[in-house]
PDB file of N, CA and C in Angstrom:
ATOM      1  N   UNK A   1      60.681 -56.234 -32.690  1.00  0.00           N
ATOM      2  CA  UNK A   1      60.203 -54.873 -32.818  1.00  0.00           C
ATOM      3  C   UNK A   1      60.461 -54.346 -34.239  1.00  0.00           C
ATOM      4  N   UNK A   2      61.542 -54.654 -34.931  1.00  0.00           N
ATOM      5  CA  UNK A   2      61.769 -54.135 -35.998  1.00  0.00           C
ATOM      6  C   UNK A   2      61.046 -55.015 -37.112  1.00  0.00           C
ATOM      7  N   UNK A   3      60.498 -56.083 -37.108  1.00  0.00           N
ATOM      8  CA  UNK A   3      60.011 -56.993 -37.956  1.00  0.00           C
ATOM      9  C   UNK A   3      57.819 -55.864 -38.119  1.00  0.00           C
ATOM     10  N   UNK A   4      57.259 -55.643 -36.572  1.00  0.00           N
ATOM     11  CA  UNK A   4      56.259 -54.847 -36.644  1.00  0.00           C
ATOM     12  C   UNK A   4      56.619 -53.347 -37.268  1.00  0.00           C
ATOM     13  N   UNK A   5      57.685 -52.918 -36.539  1.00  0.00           N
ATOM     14  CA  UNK A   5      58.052 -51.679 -37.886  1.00  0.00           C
ATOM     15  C   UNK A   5      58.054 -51.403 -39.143  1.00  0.00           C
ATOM     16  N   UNK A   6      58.491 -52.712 -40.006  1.00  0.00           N
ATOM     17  CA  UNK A   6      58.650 -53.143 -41.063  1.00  0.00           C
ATOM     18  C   UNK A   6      57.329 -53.555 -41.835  1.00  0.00           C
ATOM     19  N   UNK A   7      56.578 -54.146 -41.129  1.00  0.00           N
ATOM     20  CA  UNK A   7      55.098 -54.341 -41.498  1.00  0.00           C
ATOM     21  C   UNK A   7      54.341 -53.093 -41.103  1.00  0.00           C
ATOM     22  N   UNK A   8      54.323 -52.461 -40.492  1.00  0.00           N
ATOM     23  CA  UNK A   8      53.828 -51.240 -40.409  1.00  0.00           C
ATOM     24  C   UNK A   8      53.749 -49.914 -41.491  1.00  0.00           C
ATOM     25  N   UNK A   9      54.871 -50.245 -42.310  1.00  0.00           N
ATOM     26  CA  UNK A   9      55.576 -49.073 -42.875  1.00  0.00           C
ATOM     27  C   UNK A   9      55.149 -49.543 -44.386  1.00  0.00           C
ATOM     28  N   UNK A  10      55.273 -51.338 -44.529  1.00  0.00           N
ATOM     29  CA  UNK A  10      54.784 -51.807 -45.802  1.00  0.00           C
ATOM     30  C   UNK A  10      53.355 -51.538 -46.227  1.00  0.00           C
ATOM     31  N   UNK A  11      52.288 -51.557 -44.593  1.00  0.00           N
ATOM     32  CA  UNK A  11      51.096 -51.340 -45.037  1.00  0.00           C
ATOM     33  C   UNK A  11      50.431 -50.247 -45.608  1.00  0.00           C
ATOM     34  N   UNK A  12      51.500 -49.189 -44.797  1.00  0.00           N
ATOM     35  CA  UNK A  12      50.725 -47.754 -44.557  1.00  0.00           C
ATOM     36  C   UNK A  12      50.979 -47.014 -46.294  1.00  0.00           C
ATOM     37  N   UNK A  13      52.354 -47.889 -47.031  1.00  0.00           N
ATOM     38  CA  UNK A  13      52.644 -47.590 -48.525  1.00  0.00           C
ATOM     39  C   UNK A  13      52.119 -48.362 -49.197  1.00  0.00           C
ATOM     40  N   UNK A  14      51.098 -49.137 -48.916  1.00  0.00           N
ATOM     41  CA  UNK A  14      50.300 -50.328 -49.692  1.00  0.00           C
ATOM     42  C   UNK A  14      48.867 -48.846 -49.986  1.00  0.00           C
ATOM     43  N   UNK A  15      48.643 -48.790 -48.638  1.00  0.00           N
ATOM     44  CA  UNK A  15      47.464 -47.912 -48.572  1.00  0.00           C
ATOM     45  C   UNK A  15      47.742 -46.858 -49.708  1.00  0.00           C
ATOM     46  N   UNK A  16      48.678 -46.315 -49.714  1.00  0.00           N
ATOM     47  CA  UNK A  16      49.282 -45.219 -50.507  1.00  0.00           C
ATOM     48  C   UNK A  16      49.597 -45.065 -52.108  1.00  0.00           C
ATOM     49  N   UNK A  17      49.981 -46.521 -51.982  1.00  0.00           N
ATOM     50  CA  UNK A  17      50.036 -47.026 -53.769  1.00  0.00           C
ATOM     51  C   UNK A  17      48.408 -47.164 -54.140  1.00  0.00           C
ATOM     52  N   UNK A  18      47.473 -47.754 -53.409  1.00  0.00           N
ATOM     53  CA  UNK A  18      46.571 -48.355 -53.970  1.00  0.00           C
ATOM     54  C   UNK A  18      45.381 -46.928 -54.298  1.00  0.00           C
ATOM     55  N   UNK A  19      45.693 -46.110 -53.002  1.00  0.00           N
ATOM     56  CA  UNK A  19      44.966 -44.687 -53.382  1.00  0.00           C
ATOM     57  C   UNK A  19      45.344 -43.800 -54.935  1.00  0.00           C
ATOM     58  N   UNK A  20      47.049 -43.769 -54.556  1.00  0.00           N
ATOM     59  CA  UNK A  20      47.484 -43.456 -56.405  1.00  0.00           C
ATOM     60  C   UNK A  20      46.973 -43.908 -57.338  1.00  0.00           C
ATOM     61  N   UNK A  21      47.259 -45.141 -57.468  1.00  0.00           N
ATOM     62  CA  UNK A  21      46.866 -45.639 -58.716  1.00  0.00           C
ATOM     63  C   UNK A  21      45.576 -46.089 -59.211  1.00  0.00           C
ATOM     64  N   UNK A  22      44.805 -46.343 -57.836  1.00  0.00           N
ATOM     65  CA  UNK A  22      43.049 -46.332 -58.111  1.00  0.00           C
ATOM     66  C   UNK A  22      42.826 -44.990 -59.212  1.00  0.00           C
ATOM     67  N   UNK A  23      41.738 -45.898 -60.239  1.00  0.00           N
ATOM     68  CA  UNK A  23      41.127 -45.062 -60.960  1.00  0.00           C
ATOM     69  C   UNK A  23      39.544 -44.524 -60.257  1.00  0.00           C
ATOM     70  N   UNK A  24      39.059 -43.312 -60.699  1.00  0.00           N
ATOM     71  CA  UNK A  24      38.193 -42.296 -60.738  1.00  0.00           C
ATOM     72  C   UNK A  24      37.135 -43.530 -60.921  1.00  0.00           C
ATOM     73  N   UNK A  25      35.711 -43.931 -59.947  1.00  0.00           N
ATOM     74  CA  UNK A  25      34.759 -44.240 -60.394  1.00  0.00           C
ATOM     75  C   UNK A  25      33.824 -44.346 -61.464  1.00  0.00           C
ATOM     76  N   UNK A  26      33.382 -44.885 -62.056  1.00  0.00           N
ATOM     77  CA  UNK A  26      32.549 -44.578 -63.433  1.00  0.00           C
ATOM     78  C   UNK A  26      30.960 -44.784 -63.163  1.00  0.00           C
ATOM     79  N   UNK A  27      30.838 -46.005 -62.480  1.00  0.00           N
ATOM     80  CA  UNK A  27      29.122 -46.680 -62.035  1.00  0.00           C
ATOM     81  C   UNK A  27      29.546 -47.237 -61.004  1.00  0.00           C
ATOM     82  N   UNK A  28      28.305 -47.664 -60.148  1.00  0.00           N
ATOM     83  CA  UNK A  28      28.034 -47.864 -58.943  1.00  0.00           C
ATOM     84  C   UNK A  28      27.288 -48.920 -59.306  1.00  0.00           C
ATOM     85  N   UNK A  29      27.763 -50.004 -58.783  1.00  0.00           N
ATOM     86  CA  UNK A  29      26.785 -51.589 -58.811  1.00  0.00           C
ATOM     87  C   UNK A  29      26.518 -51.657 -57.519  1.00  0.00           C
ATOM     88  N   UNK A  30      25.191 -52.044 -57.549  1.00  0.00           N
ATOM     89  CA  UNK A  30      24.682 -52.398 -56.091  1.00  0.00           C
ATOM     90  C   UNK A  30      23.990 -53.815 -56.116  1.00  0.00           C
ATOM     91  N   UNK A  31      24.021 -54.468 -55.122  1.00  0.00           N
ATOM     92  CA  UNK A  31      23.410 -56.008 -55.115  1.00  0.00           C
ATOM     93  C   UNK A  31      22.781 -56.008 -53.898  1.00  0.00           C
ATOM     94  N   UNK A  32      21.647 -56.554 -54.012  1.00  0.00           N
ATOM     95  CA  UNK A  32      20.223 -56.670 -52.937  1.00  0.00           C
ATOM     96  C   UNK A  32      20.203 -58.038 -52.658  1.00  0.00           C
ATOM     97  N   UNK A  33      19.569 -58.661 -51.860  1.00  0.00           N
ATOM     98  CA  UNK A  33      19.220 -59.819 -51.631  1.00  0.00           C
ATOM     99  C   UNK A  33      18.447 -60.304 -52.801  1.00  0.00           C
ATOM    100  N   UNK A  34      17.820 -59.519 -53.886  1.00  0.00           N
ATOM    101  CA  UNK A  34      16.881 -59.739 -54.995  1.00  0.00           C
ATOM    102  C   UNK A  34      17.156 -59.151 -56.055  1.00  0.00           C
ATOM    103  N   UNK A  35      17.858 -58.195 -56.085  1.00  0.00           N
ATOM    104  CA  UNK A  35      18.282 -57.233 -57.478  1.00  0.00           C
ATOM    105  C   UNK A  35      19.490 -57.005 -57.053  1.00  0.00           C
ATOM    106  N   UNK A  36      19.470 -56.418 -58.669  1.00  0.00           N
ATOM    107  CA  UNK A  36      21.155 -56.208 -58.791  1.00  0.00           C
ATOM    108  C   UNK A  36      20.709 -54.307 -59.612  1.00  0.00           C
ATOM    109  N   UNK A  37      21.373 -53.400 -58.922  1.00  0.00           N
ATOM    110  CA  UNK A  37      21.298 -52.465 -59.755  1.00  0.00           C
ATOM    111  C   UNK A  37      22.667 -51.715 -60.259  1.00  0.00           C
ATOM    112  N   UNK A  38      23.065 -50.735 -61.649  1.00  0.00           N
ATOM    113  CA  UNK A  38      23.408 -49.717 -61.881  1.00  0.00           C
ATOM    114  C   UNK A  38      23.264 -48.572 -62.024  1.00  0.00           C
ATOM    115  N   UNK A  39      24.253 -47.594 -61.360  1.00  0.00           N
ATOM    116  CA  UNK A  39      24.071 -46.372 -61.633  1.00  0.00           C
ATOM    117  C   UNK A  39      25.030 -45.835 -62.427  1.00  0.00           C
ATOM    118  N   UNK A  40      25.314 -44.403 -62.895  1.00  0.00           N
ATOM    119  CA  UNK A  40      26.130 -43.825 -63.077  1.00  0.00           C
ATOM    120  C   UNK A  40      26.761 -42.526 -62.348  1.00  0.00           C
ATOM    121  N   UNK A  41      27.779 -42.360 -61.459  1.00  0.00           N
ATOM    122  CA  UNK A  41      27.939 -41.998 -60.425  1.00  0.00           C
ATOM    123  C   UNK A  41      28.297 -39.858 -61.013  1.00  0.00           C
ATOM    124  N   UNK A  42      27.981 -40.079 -63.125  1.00  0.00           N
ATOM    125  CA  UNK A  42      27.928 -38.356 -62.694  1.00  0.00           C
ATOM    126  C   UNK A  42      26.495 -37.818 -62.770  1.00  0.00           C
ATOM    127  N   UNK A  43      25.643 -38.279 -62.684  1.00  0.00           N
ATOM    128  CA  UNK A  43      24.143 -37.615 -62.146  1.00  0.00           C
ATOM    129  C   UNK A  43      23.890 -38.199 -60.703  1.00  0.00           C
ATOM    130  N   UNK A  44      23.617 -36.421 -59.892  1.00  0.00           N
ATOM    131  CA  UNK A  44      23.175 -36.313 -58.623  1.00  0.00           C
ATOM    132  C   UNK A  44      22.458 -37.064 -58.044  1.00  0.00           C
ATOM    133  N   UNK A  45      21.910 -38.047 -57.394  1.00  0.00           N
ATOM    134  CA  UNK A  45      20.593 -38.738 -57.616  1.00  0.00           C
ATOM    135  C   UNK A  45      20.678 -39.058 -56.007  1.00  0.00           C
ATOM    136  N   UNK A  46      19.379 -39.657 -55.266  1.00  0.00           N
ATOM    137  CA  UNK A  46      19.108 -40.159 -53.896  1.00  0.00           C
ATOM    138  C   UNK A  46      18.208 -41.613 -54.751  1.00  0.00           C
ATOM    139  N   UNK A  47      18.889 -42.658 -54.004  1.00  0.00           N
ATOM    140  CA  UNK A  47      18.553 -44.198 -54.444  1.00  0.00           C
ATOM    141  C   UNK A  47      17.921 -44.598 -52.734  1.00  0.00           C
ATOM    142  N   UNK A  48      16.659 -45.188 -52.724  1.00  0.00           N
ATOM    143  CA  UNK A  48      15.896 -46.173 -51.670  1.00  0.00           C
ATOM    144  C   UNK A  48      16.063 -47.488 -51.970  1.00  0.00           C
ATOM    145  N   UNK A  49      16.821 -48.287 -51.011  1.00  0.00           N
ATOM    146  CA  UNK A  49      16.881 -49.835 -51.528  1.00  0.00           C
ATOM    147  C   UNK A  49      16.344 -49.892 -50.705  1.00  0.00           C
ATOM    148  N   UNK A  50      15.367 -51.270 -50.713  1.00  0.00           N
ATOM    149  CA  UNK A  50      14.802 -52.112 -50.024  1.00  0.00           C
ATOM    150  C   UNK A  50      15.187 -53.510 -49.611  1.00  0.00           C
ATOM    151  N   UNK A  51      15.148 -53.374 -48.618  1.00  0.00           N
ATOM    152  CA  UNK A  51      15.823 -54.531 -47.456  1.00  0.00           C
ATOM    153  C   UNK A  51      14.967 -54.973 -46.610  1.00  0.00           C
ATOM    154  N   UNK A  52      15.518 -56.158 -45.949  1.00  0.00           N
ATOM    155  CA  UNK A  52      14.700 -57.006 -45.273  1.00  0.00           C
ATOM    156  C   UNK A  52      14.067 -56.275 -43.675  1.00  0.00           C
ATOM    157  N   UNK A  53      15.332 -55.153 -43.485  1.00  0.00           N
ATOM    158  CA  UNK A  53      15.052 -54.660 -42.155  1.00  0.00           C
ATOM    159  C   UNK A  53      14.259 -53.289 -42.472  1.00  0.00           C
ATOM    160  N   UNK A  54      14.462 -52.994 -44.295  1.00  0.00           N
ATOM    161  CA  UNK A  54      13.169 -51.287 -44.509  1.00  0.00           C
ATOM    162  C   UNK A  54      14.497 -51.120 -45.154  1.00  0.00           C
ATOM    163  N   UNK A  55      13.917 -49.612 -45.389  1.00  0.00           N
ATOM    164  CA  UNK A  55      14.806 -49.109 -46.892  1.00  0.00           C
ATOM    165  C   UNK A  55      16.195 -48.258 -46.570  1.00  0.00           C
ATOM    166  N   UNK A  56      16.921 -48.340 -47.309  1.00  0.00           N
ATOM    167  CA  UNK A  56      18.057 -47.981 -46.581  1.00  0.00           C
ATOM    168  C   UNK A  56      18.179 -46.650 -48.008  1.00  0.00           C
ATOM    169  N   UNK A  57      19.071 -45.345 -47.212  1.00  0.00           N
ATOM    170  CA  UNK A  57      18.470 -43.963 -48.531  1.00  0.00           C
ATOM    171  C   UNK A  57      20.573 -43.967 -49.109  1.00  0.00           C
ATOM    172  N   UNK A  58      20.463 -44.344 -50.515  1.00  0.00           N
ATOM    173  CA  UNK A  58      21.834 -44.146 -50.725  1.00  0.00           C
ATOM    174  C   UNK A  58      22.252 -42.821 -51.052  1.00  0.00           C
ATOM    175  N   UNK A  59      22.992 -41.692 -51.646  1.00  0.00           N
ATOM    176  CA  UNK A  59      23.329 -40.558 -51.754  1.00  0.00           C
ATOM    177  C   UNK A  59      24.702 -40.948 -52.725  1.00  0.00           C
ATOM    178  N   UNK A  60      24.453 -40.236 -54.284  1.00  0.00           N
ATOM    179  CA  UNK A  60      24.916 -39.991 -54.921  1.00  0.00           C
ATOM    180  C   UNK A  60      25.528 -38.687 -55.305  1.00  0.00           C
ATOM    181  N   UNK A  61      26.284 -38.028 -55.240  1.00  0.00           N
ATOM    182  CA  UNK A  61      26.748 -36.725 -54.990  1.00  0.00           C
ATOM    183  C   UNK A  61      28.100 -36.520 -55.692  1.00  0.00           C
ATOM    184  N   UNK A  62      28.353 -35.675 -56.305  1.00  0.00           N
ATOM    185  CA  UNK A  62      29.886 -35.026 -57.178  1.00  0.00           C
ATOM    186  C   UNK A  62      30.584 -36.029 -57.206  1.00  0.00           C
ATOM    187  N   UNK A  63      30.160 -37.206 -57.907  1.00  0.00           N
ATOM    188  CA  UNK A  63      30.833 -38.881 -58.256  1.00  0.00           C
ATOM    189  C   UNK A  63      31.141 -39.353 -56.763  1.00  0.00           C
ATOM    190  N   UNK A  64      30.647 -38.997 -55.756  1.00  0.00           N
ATOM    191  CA  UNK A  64      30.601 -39.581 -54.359  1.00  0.00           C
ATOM    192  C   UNK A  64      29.330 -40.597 -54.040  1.00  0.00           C
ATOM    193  N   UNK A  65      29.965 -41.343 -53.567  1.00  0.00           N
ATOM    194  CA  UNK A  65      28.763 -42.133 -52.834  1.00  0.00           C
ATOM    195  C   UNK A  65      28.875 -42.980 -51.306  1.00  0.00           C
ATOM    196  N   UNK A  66      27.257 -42.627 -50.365  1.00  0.00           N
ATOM    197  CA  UNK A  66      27.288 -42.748 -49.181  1.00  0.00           C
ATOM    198  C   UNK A  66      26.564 -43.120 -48.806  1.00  0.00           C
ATOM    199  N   UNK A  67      26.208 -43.877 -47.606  1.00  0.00           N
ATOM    200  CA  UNK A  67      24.741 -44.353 -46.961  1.00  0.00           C
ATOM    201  C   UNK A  67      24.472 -43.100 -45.986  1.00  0.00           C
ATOM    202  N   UNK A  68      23.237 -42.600 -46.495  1.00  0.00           N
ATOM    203  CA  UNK A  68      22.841 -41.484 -45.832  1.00  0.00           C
ATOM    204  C   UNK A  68      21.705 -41.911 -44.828  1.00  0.00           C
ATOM    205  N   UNK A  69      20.660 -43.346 -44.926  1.00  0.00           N
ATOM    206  CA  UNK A  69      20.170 -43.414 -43.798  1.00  0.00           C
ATOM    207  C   UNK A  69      19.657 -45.003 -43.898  1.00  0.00           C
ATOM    208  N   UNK A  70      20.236 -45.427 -42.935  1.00  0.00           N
ATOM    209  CA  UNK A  70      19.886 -47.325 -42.899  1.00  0.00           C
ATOM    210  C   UNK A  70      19.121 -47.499 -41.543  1.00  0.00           C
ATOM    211  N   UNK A  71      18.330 -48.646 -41.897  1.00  0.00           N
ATOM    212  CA  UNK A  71      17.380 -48.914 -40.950  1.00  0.00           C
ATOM    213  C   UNK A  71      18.210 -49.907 -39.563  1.00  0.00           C
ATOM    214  N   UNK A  72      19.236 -50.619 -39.794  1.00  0.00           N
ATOM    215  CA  UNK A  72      20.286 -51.522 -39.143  1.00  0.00           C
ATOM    216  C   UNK A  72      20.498 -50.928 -37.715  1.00  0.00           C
ATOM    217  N   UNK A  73      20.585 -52.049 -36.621  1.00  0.00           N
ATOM    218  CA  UNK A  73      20.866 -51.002 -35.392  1.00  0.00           C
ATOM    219  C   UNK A  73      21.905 -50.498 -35.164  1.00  0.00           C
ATOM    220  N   UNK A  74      23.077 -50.656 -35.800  1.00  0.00           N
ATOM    221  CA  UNK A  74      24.341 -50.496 -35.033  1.00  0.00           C
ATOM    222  C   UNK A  74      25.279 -48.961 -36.326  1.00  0.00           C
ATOM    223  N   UNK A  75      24.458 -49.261 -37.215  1.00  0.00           N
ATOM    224  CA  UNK A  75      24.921 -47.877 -38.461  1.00  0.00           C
ATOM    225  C   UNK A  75      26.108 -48.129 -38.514  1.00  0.00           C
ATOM    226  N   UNK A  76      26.553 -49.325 -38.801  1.00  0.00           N
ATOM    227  CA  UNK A  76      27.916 -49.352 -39.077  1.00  0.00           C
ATOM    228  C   UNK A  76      28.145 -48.586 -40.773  1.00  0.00           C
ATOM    229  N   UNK A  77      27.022 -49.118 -41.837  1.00  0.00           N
ATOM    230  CA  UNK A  77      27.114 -49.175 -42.825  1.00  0.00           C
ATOM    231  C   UNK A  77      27.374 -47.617 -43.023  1.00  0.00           C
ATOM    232  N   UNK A  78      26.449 -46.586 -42.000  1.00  0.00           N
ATOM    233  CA  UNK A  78      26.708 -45.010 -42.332  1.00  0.00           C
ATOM    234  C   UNK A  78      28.085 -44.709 -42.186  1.00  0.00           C
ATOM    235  N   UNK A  79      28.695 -45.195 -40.779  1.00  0.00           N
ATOM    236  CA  UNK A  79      30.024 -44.755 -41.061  1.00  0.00           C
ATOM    237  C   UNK A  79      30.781 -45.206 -41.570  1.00  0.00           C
ATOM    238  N   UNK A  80      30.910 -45.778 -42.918  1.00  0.00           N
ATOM    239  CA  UNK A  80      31.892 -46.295 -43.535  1.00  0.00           C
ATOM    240  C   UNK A  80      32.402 -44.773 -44.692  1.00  0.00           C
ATOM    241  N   UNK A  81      31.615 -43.762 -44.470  1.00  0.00           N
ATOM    242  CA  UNK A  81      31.841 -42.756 -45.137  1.00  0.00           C
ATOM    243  C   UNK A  81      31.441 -42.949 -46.404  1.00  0.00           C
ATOM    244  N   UNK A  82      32.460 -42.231 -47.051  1.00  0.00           N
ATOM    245  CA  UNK A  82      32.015 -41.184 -48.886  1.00  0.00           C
ATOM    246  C   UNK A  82      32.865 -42.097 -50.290  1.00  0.00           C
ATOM    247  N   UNK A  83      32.839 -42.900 -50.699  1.00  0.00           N
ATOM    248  CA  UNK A  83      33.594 -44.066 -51.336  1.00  0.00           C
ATOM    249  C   UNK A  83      33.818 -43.284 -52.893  1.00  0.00           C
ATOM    250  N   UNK A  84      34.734 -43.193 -53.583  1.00  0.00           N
ATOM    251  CA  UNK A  84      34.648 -42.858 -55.139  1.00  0.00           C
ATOM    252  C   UNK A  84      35.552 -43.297 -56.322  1.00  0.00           C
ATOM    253  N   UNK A  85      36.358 -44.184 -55.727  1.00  0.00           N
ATOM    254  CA  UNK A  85      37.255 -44.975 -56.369  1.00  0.00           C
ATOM    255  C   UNK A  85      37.342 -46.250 -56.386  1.00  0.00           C
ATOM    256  N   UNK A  86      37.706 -46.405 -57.983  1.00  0.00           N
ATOM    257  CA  UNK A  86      36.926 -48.103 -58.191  1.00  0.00           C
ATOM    258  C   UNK A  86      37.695 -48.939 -56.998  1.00  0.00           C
ATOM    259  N   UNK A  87      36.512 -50.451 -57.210  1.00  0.00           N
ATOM    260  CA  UNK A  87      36.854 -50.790 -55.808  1.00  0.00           C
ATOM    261  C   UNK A  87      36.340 -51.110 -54.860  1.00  0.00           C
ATOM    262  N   UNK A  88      36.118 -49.682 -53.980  1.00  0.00           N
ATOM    263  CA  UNK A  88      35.606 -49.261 -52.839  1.00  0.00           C
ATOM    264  C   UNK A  88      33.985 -50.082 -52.617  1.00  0.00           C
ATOM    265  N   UNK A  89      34.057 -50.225 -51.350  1.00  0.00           N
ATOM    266  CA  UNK A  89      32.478 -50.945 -51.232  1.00  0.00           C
ATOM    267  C   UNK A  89      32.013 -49.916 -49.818  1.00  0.00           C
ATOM    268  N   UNK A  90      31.205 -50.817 -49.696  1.00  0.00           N
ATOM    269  CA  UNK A  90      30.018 -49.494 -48.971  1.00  0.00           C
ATOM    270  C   UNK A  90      29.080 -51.206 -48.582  1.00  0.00           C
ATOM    271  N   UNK A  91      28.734 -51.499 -47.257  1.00  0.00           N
ATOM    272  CA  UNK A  91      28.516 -53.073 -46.901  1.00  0.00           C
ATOM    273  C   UNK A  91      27.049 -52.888 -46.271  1.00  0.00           C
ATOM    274  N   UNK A  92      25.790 -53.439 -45.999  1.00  0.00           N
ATOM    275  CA  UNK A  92      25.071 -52.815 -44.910  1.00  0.00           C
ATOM    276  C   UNK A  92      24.376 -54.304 -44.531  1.00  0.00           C
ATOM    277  N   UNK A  93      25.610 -55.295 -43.908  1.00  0.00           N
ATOM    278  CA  UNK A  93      25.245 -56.761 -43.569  1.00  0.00           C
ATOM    279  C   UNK A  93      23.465 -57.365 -43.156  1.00  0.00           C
ATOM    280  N   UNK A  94      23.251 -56.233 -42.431  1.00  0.00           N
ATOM    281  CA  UNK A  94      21.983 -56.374 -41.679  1.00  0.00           C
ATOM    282  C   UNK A  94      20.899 -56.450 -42.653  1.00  0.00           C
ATOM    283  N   UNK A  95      20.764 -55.259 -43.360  1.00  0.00           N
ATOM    284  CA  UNK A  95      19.725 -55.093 -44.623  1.00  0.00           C
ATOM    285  C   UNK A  95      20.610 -55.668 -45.921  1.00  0.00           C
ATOM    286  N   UNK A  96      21.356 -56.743 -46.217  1.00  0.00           N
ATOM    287  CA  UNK A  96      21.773 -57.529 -47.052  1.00  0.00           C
ATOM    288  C   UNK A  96      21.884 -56.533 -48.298  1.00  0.00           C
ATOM    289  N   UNK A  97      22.690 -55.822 -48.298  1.00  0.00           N
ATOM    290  CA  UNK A  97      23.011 -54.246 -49.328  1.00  0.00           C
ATOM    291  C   UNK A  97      24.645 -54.358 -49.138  1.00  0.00           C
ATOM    292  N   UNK A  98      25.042 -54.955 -50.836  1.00  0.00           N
ATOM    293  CA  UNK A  98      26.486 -55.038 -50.791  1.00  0.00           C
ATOM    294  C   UNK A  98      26.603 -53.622 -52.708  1.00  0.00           C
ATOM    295  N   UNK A  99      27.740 -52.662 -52.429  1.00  0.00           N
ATOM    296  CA  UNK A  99      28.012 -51.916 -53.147  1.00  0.00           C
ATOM    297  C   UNK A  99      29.415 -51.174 -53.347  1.00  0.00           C
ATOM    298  N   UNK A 100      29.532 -52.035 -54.668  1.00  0.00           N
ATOM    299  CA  UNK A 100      30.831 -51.281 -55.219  1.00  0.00           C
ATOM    300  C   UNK A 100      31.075 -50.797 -56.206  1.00  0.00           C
ATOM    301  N   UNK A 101      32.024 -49.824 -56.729  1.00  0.00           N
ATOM    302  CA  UNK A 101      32.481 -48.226 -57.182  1.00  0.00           C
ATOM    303  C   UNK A 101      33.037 -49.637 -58.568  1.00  0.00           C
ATOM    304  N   UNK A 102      32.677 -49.817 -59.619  1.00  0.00           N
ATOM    305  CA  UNK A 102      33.179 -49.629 -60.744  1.00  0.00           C
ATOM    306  C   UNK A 102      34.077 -48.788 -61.870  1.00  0.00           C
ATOM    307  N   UNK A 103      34.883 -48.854 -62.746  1.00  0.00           N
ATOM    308  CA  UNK A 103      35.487 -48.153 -63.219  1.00  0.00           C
ATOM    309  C   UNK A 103      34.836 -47.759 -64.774  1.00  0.00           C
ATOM    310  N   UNK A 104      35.778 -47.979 -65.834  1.00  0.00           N
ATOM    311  CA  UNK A 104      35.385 -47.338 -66.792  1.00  0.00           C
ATOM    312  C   UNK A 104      33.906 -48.176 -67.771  1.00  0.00           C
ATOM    313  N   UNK A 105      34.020 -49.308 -67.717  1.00  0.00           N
ATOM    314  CA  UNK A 105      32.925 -50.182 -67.901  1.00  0.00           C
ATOM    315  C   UNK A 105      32.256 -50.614 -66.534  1.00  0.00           C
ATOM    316  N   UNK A 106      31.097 -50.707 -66.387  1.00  0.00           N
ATOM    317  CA  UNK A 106      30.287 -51.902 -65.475  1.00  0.00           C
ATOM    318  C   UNK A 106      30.048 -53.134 -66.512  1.00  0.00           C
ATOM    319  N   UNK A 107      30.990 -53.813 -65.409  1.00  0.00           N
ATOM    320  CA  UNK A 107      30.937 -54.945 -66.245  1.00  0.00           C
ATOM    321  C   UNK A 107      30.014 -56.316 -65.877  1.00  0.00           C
ATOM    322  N   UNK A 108      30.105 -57.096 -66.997  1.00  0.00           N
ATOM    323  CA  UNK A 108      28.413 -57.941 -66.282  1.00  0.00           C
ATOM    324  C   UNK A 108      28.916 -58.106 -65.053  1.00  0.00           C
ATOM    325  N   UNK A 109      27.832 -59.052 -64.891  1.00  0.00           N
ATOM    326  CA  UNK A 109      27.779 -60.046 -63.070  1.00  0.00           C
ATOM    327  C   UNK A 109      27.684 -61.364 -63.870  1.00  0.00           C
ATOM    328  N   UNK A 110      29.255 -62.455 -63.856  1.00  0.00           N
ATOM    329  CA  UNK A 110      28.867 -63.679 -64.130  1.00  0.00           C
ATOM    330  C   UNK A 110      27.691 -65.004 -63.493  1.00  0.00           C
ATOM    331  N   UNK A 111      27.855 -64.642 -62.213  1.00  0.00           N
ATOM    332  CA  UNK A 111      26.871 -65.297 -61.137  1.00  0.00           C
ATOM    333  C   UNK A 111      26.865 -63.956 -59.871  1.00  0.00           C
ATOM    334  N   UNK A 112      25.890 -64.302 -59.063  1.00  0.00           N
ATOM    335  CA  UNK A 112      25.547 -64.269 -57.648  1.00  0.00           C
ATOM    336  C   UNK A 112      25.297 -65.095 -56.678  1.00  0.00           C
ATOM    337  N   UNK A 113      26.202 -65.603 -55.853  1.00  0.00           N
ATOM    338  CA  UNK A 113      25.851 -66.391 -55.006  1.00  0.00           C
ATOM    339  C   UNK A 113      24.916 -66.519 -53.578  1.00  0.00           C
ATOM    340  N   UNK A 114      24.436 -67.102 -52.907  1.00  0.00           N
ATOM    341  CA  UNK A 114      23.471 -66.838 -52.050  1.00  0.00           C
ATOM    342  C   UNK A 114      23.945 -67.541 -50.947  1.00  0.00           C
TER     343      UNK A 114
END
């Protein structure tokens, strides 16, 4: 019992360090089954990717970013919520839409694998 206590208490200050010390988003890389895009997460903007299952609507908002409407049956990808620290991904398996929160550079993409 005290060994799950102990792991319990390590995770919940893992969570806690990693929120501190995460830096503030800068760009938003997104990867498609076919493209690769950037944004920059301080202009407002609504992004349509296109996916195999139809277009999924992203939402760019006060350096926030969210899946505001996916075509996937199960919307897991909507509730993954509002992401803004580098890092953070945002997944939408079904419509093959993988996206994560960059920091002060976007930096290249050495490969993509398939």
């Amino acid at each position: 019992m005290l060994i799950i206590i102990i792991l319990i208490v390590f995770g919940i200050a893992g969570l806690f360090f990693m929120r501190w010390f995460s830096e503030e988003g800068r760009f938003l890389s997104i990867i498609t089954d076919n493209h690769q895009y950037q944004y920059s997460l301080i202009q407002n903007r609504e992004v349509v990717l296109e996916g195999p299952l139809g277009d999924t609507v992203l939402t760019i908002k006060d350096r926030h970013v969210w899946i505001k409407e996916a075509p996937c049956p199960h919307q897991i990808c909507r509730g993954m919520g509002k992401i803004s620290r580098t890092g953070q991904t945002l997944v939408c398996i079904p419509n093959k839409i993988f996206i994560v929160i960059e920091g002060q550079n976007a930096p290249d993409i050495d490969a993509v694998s398939q």
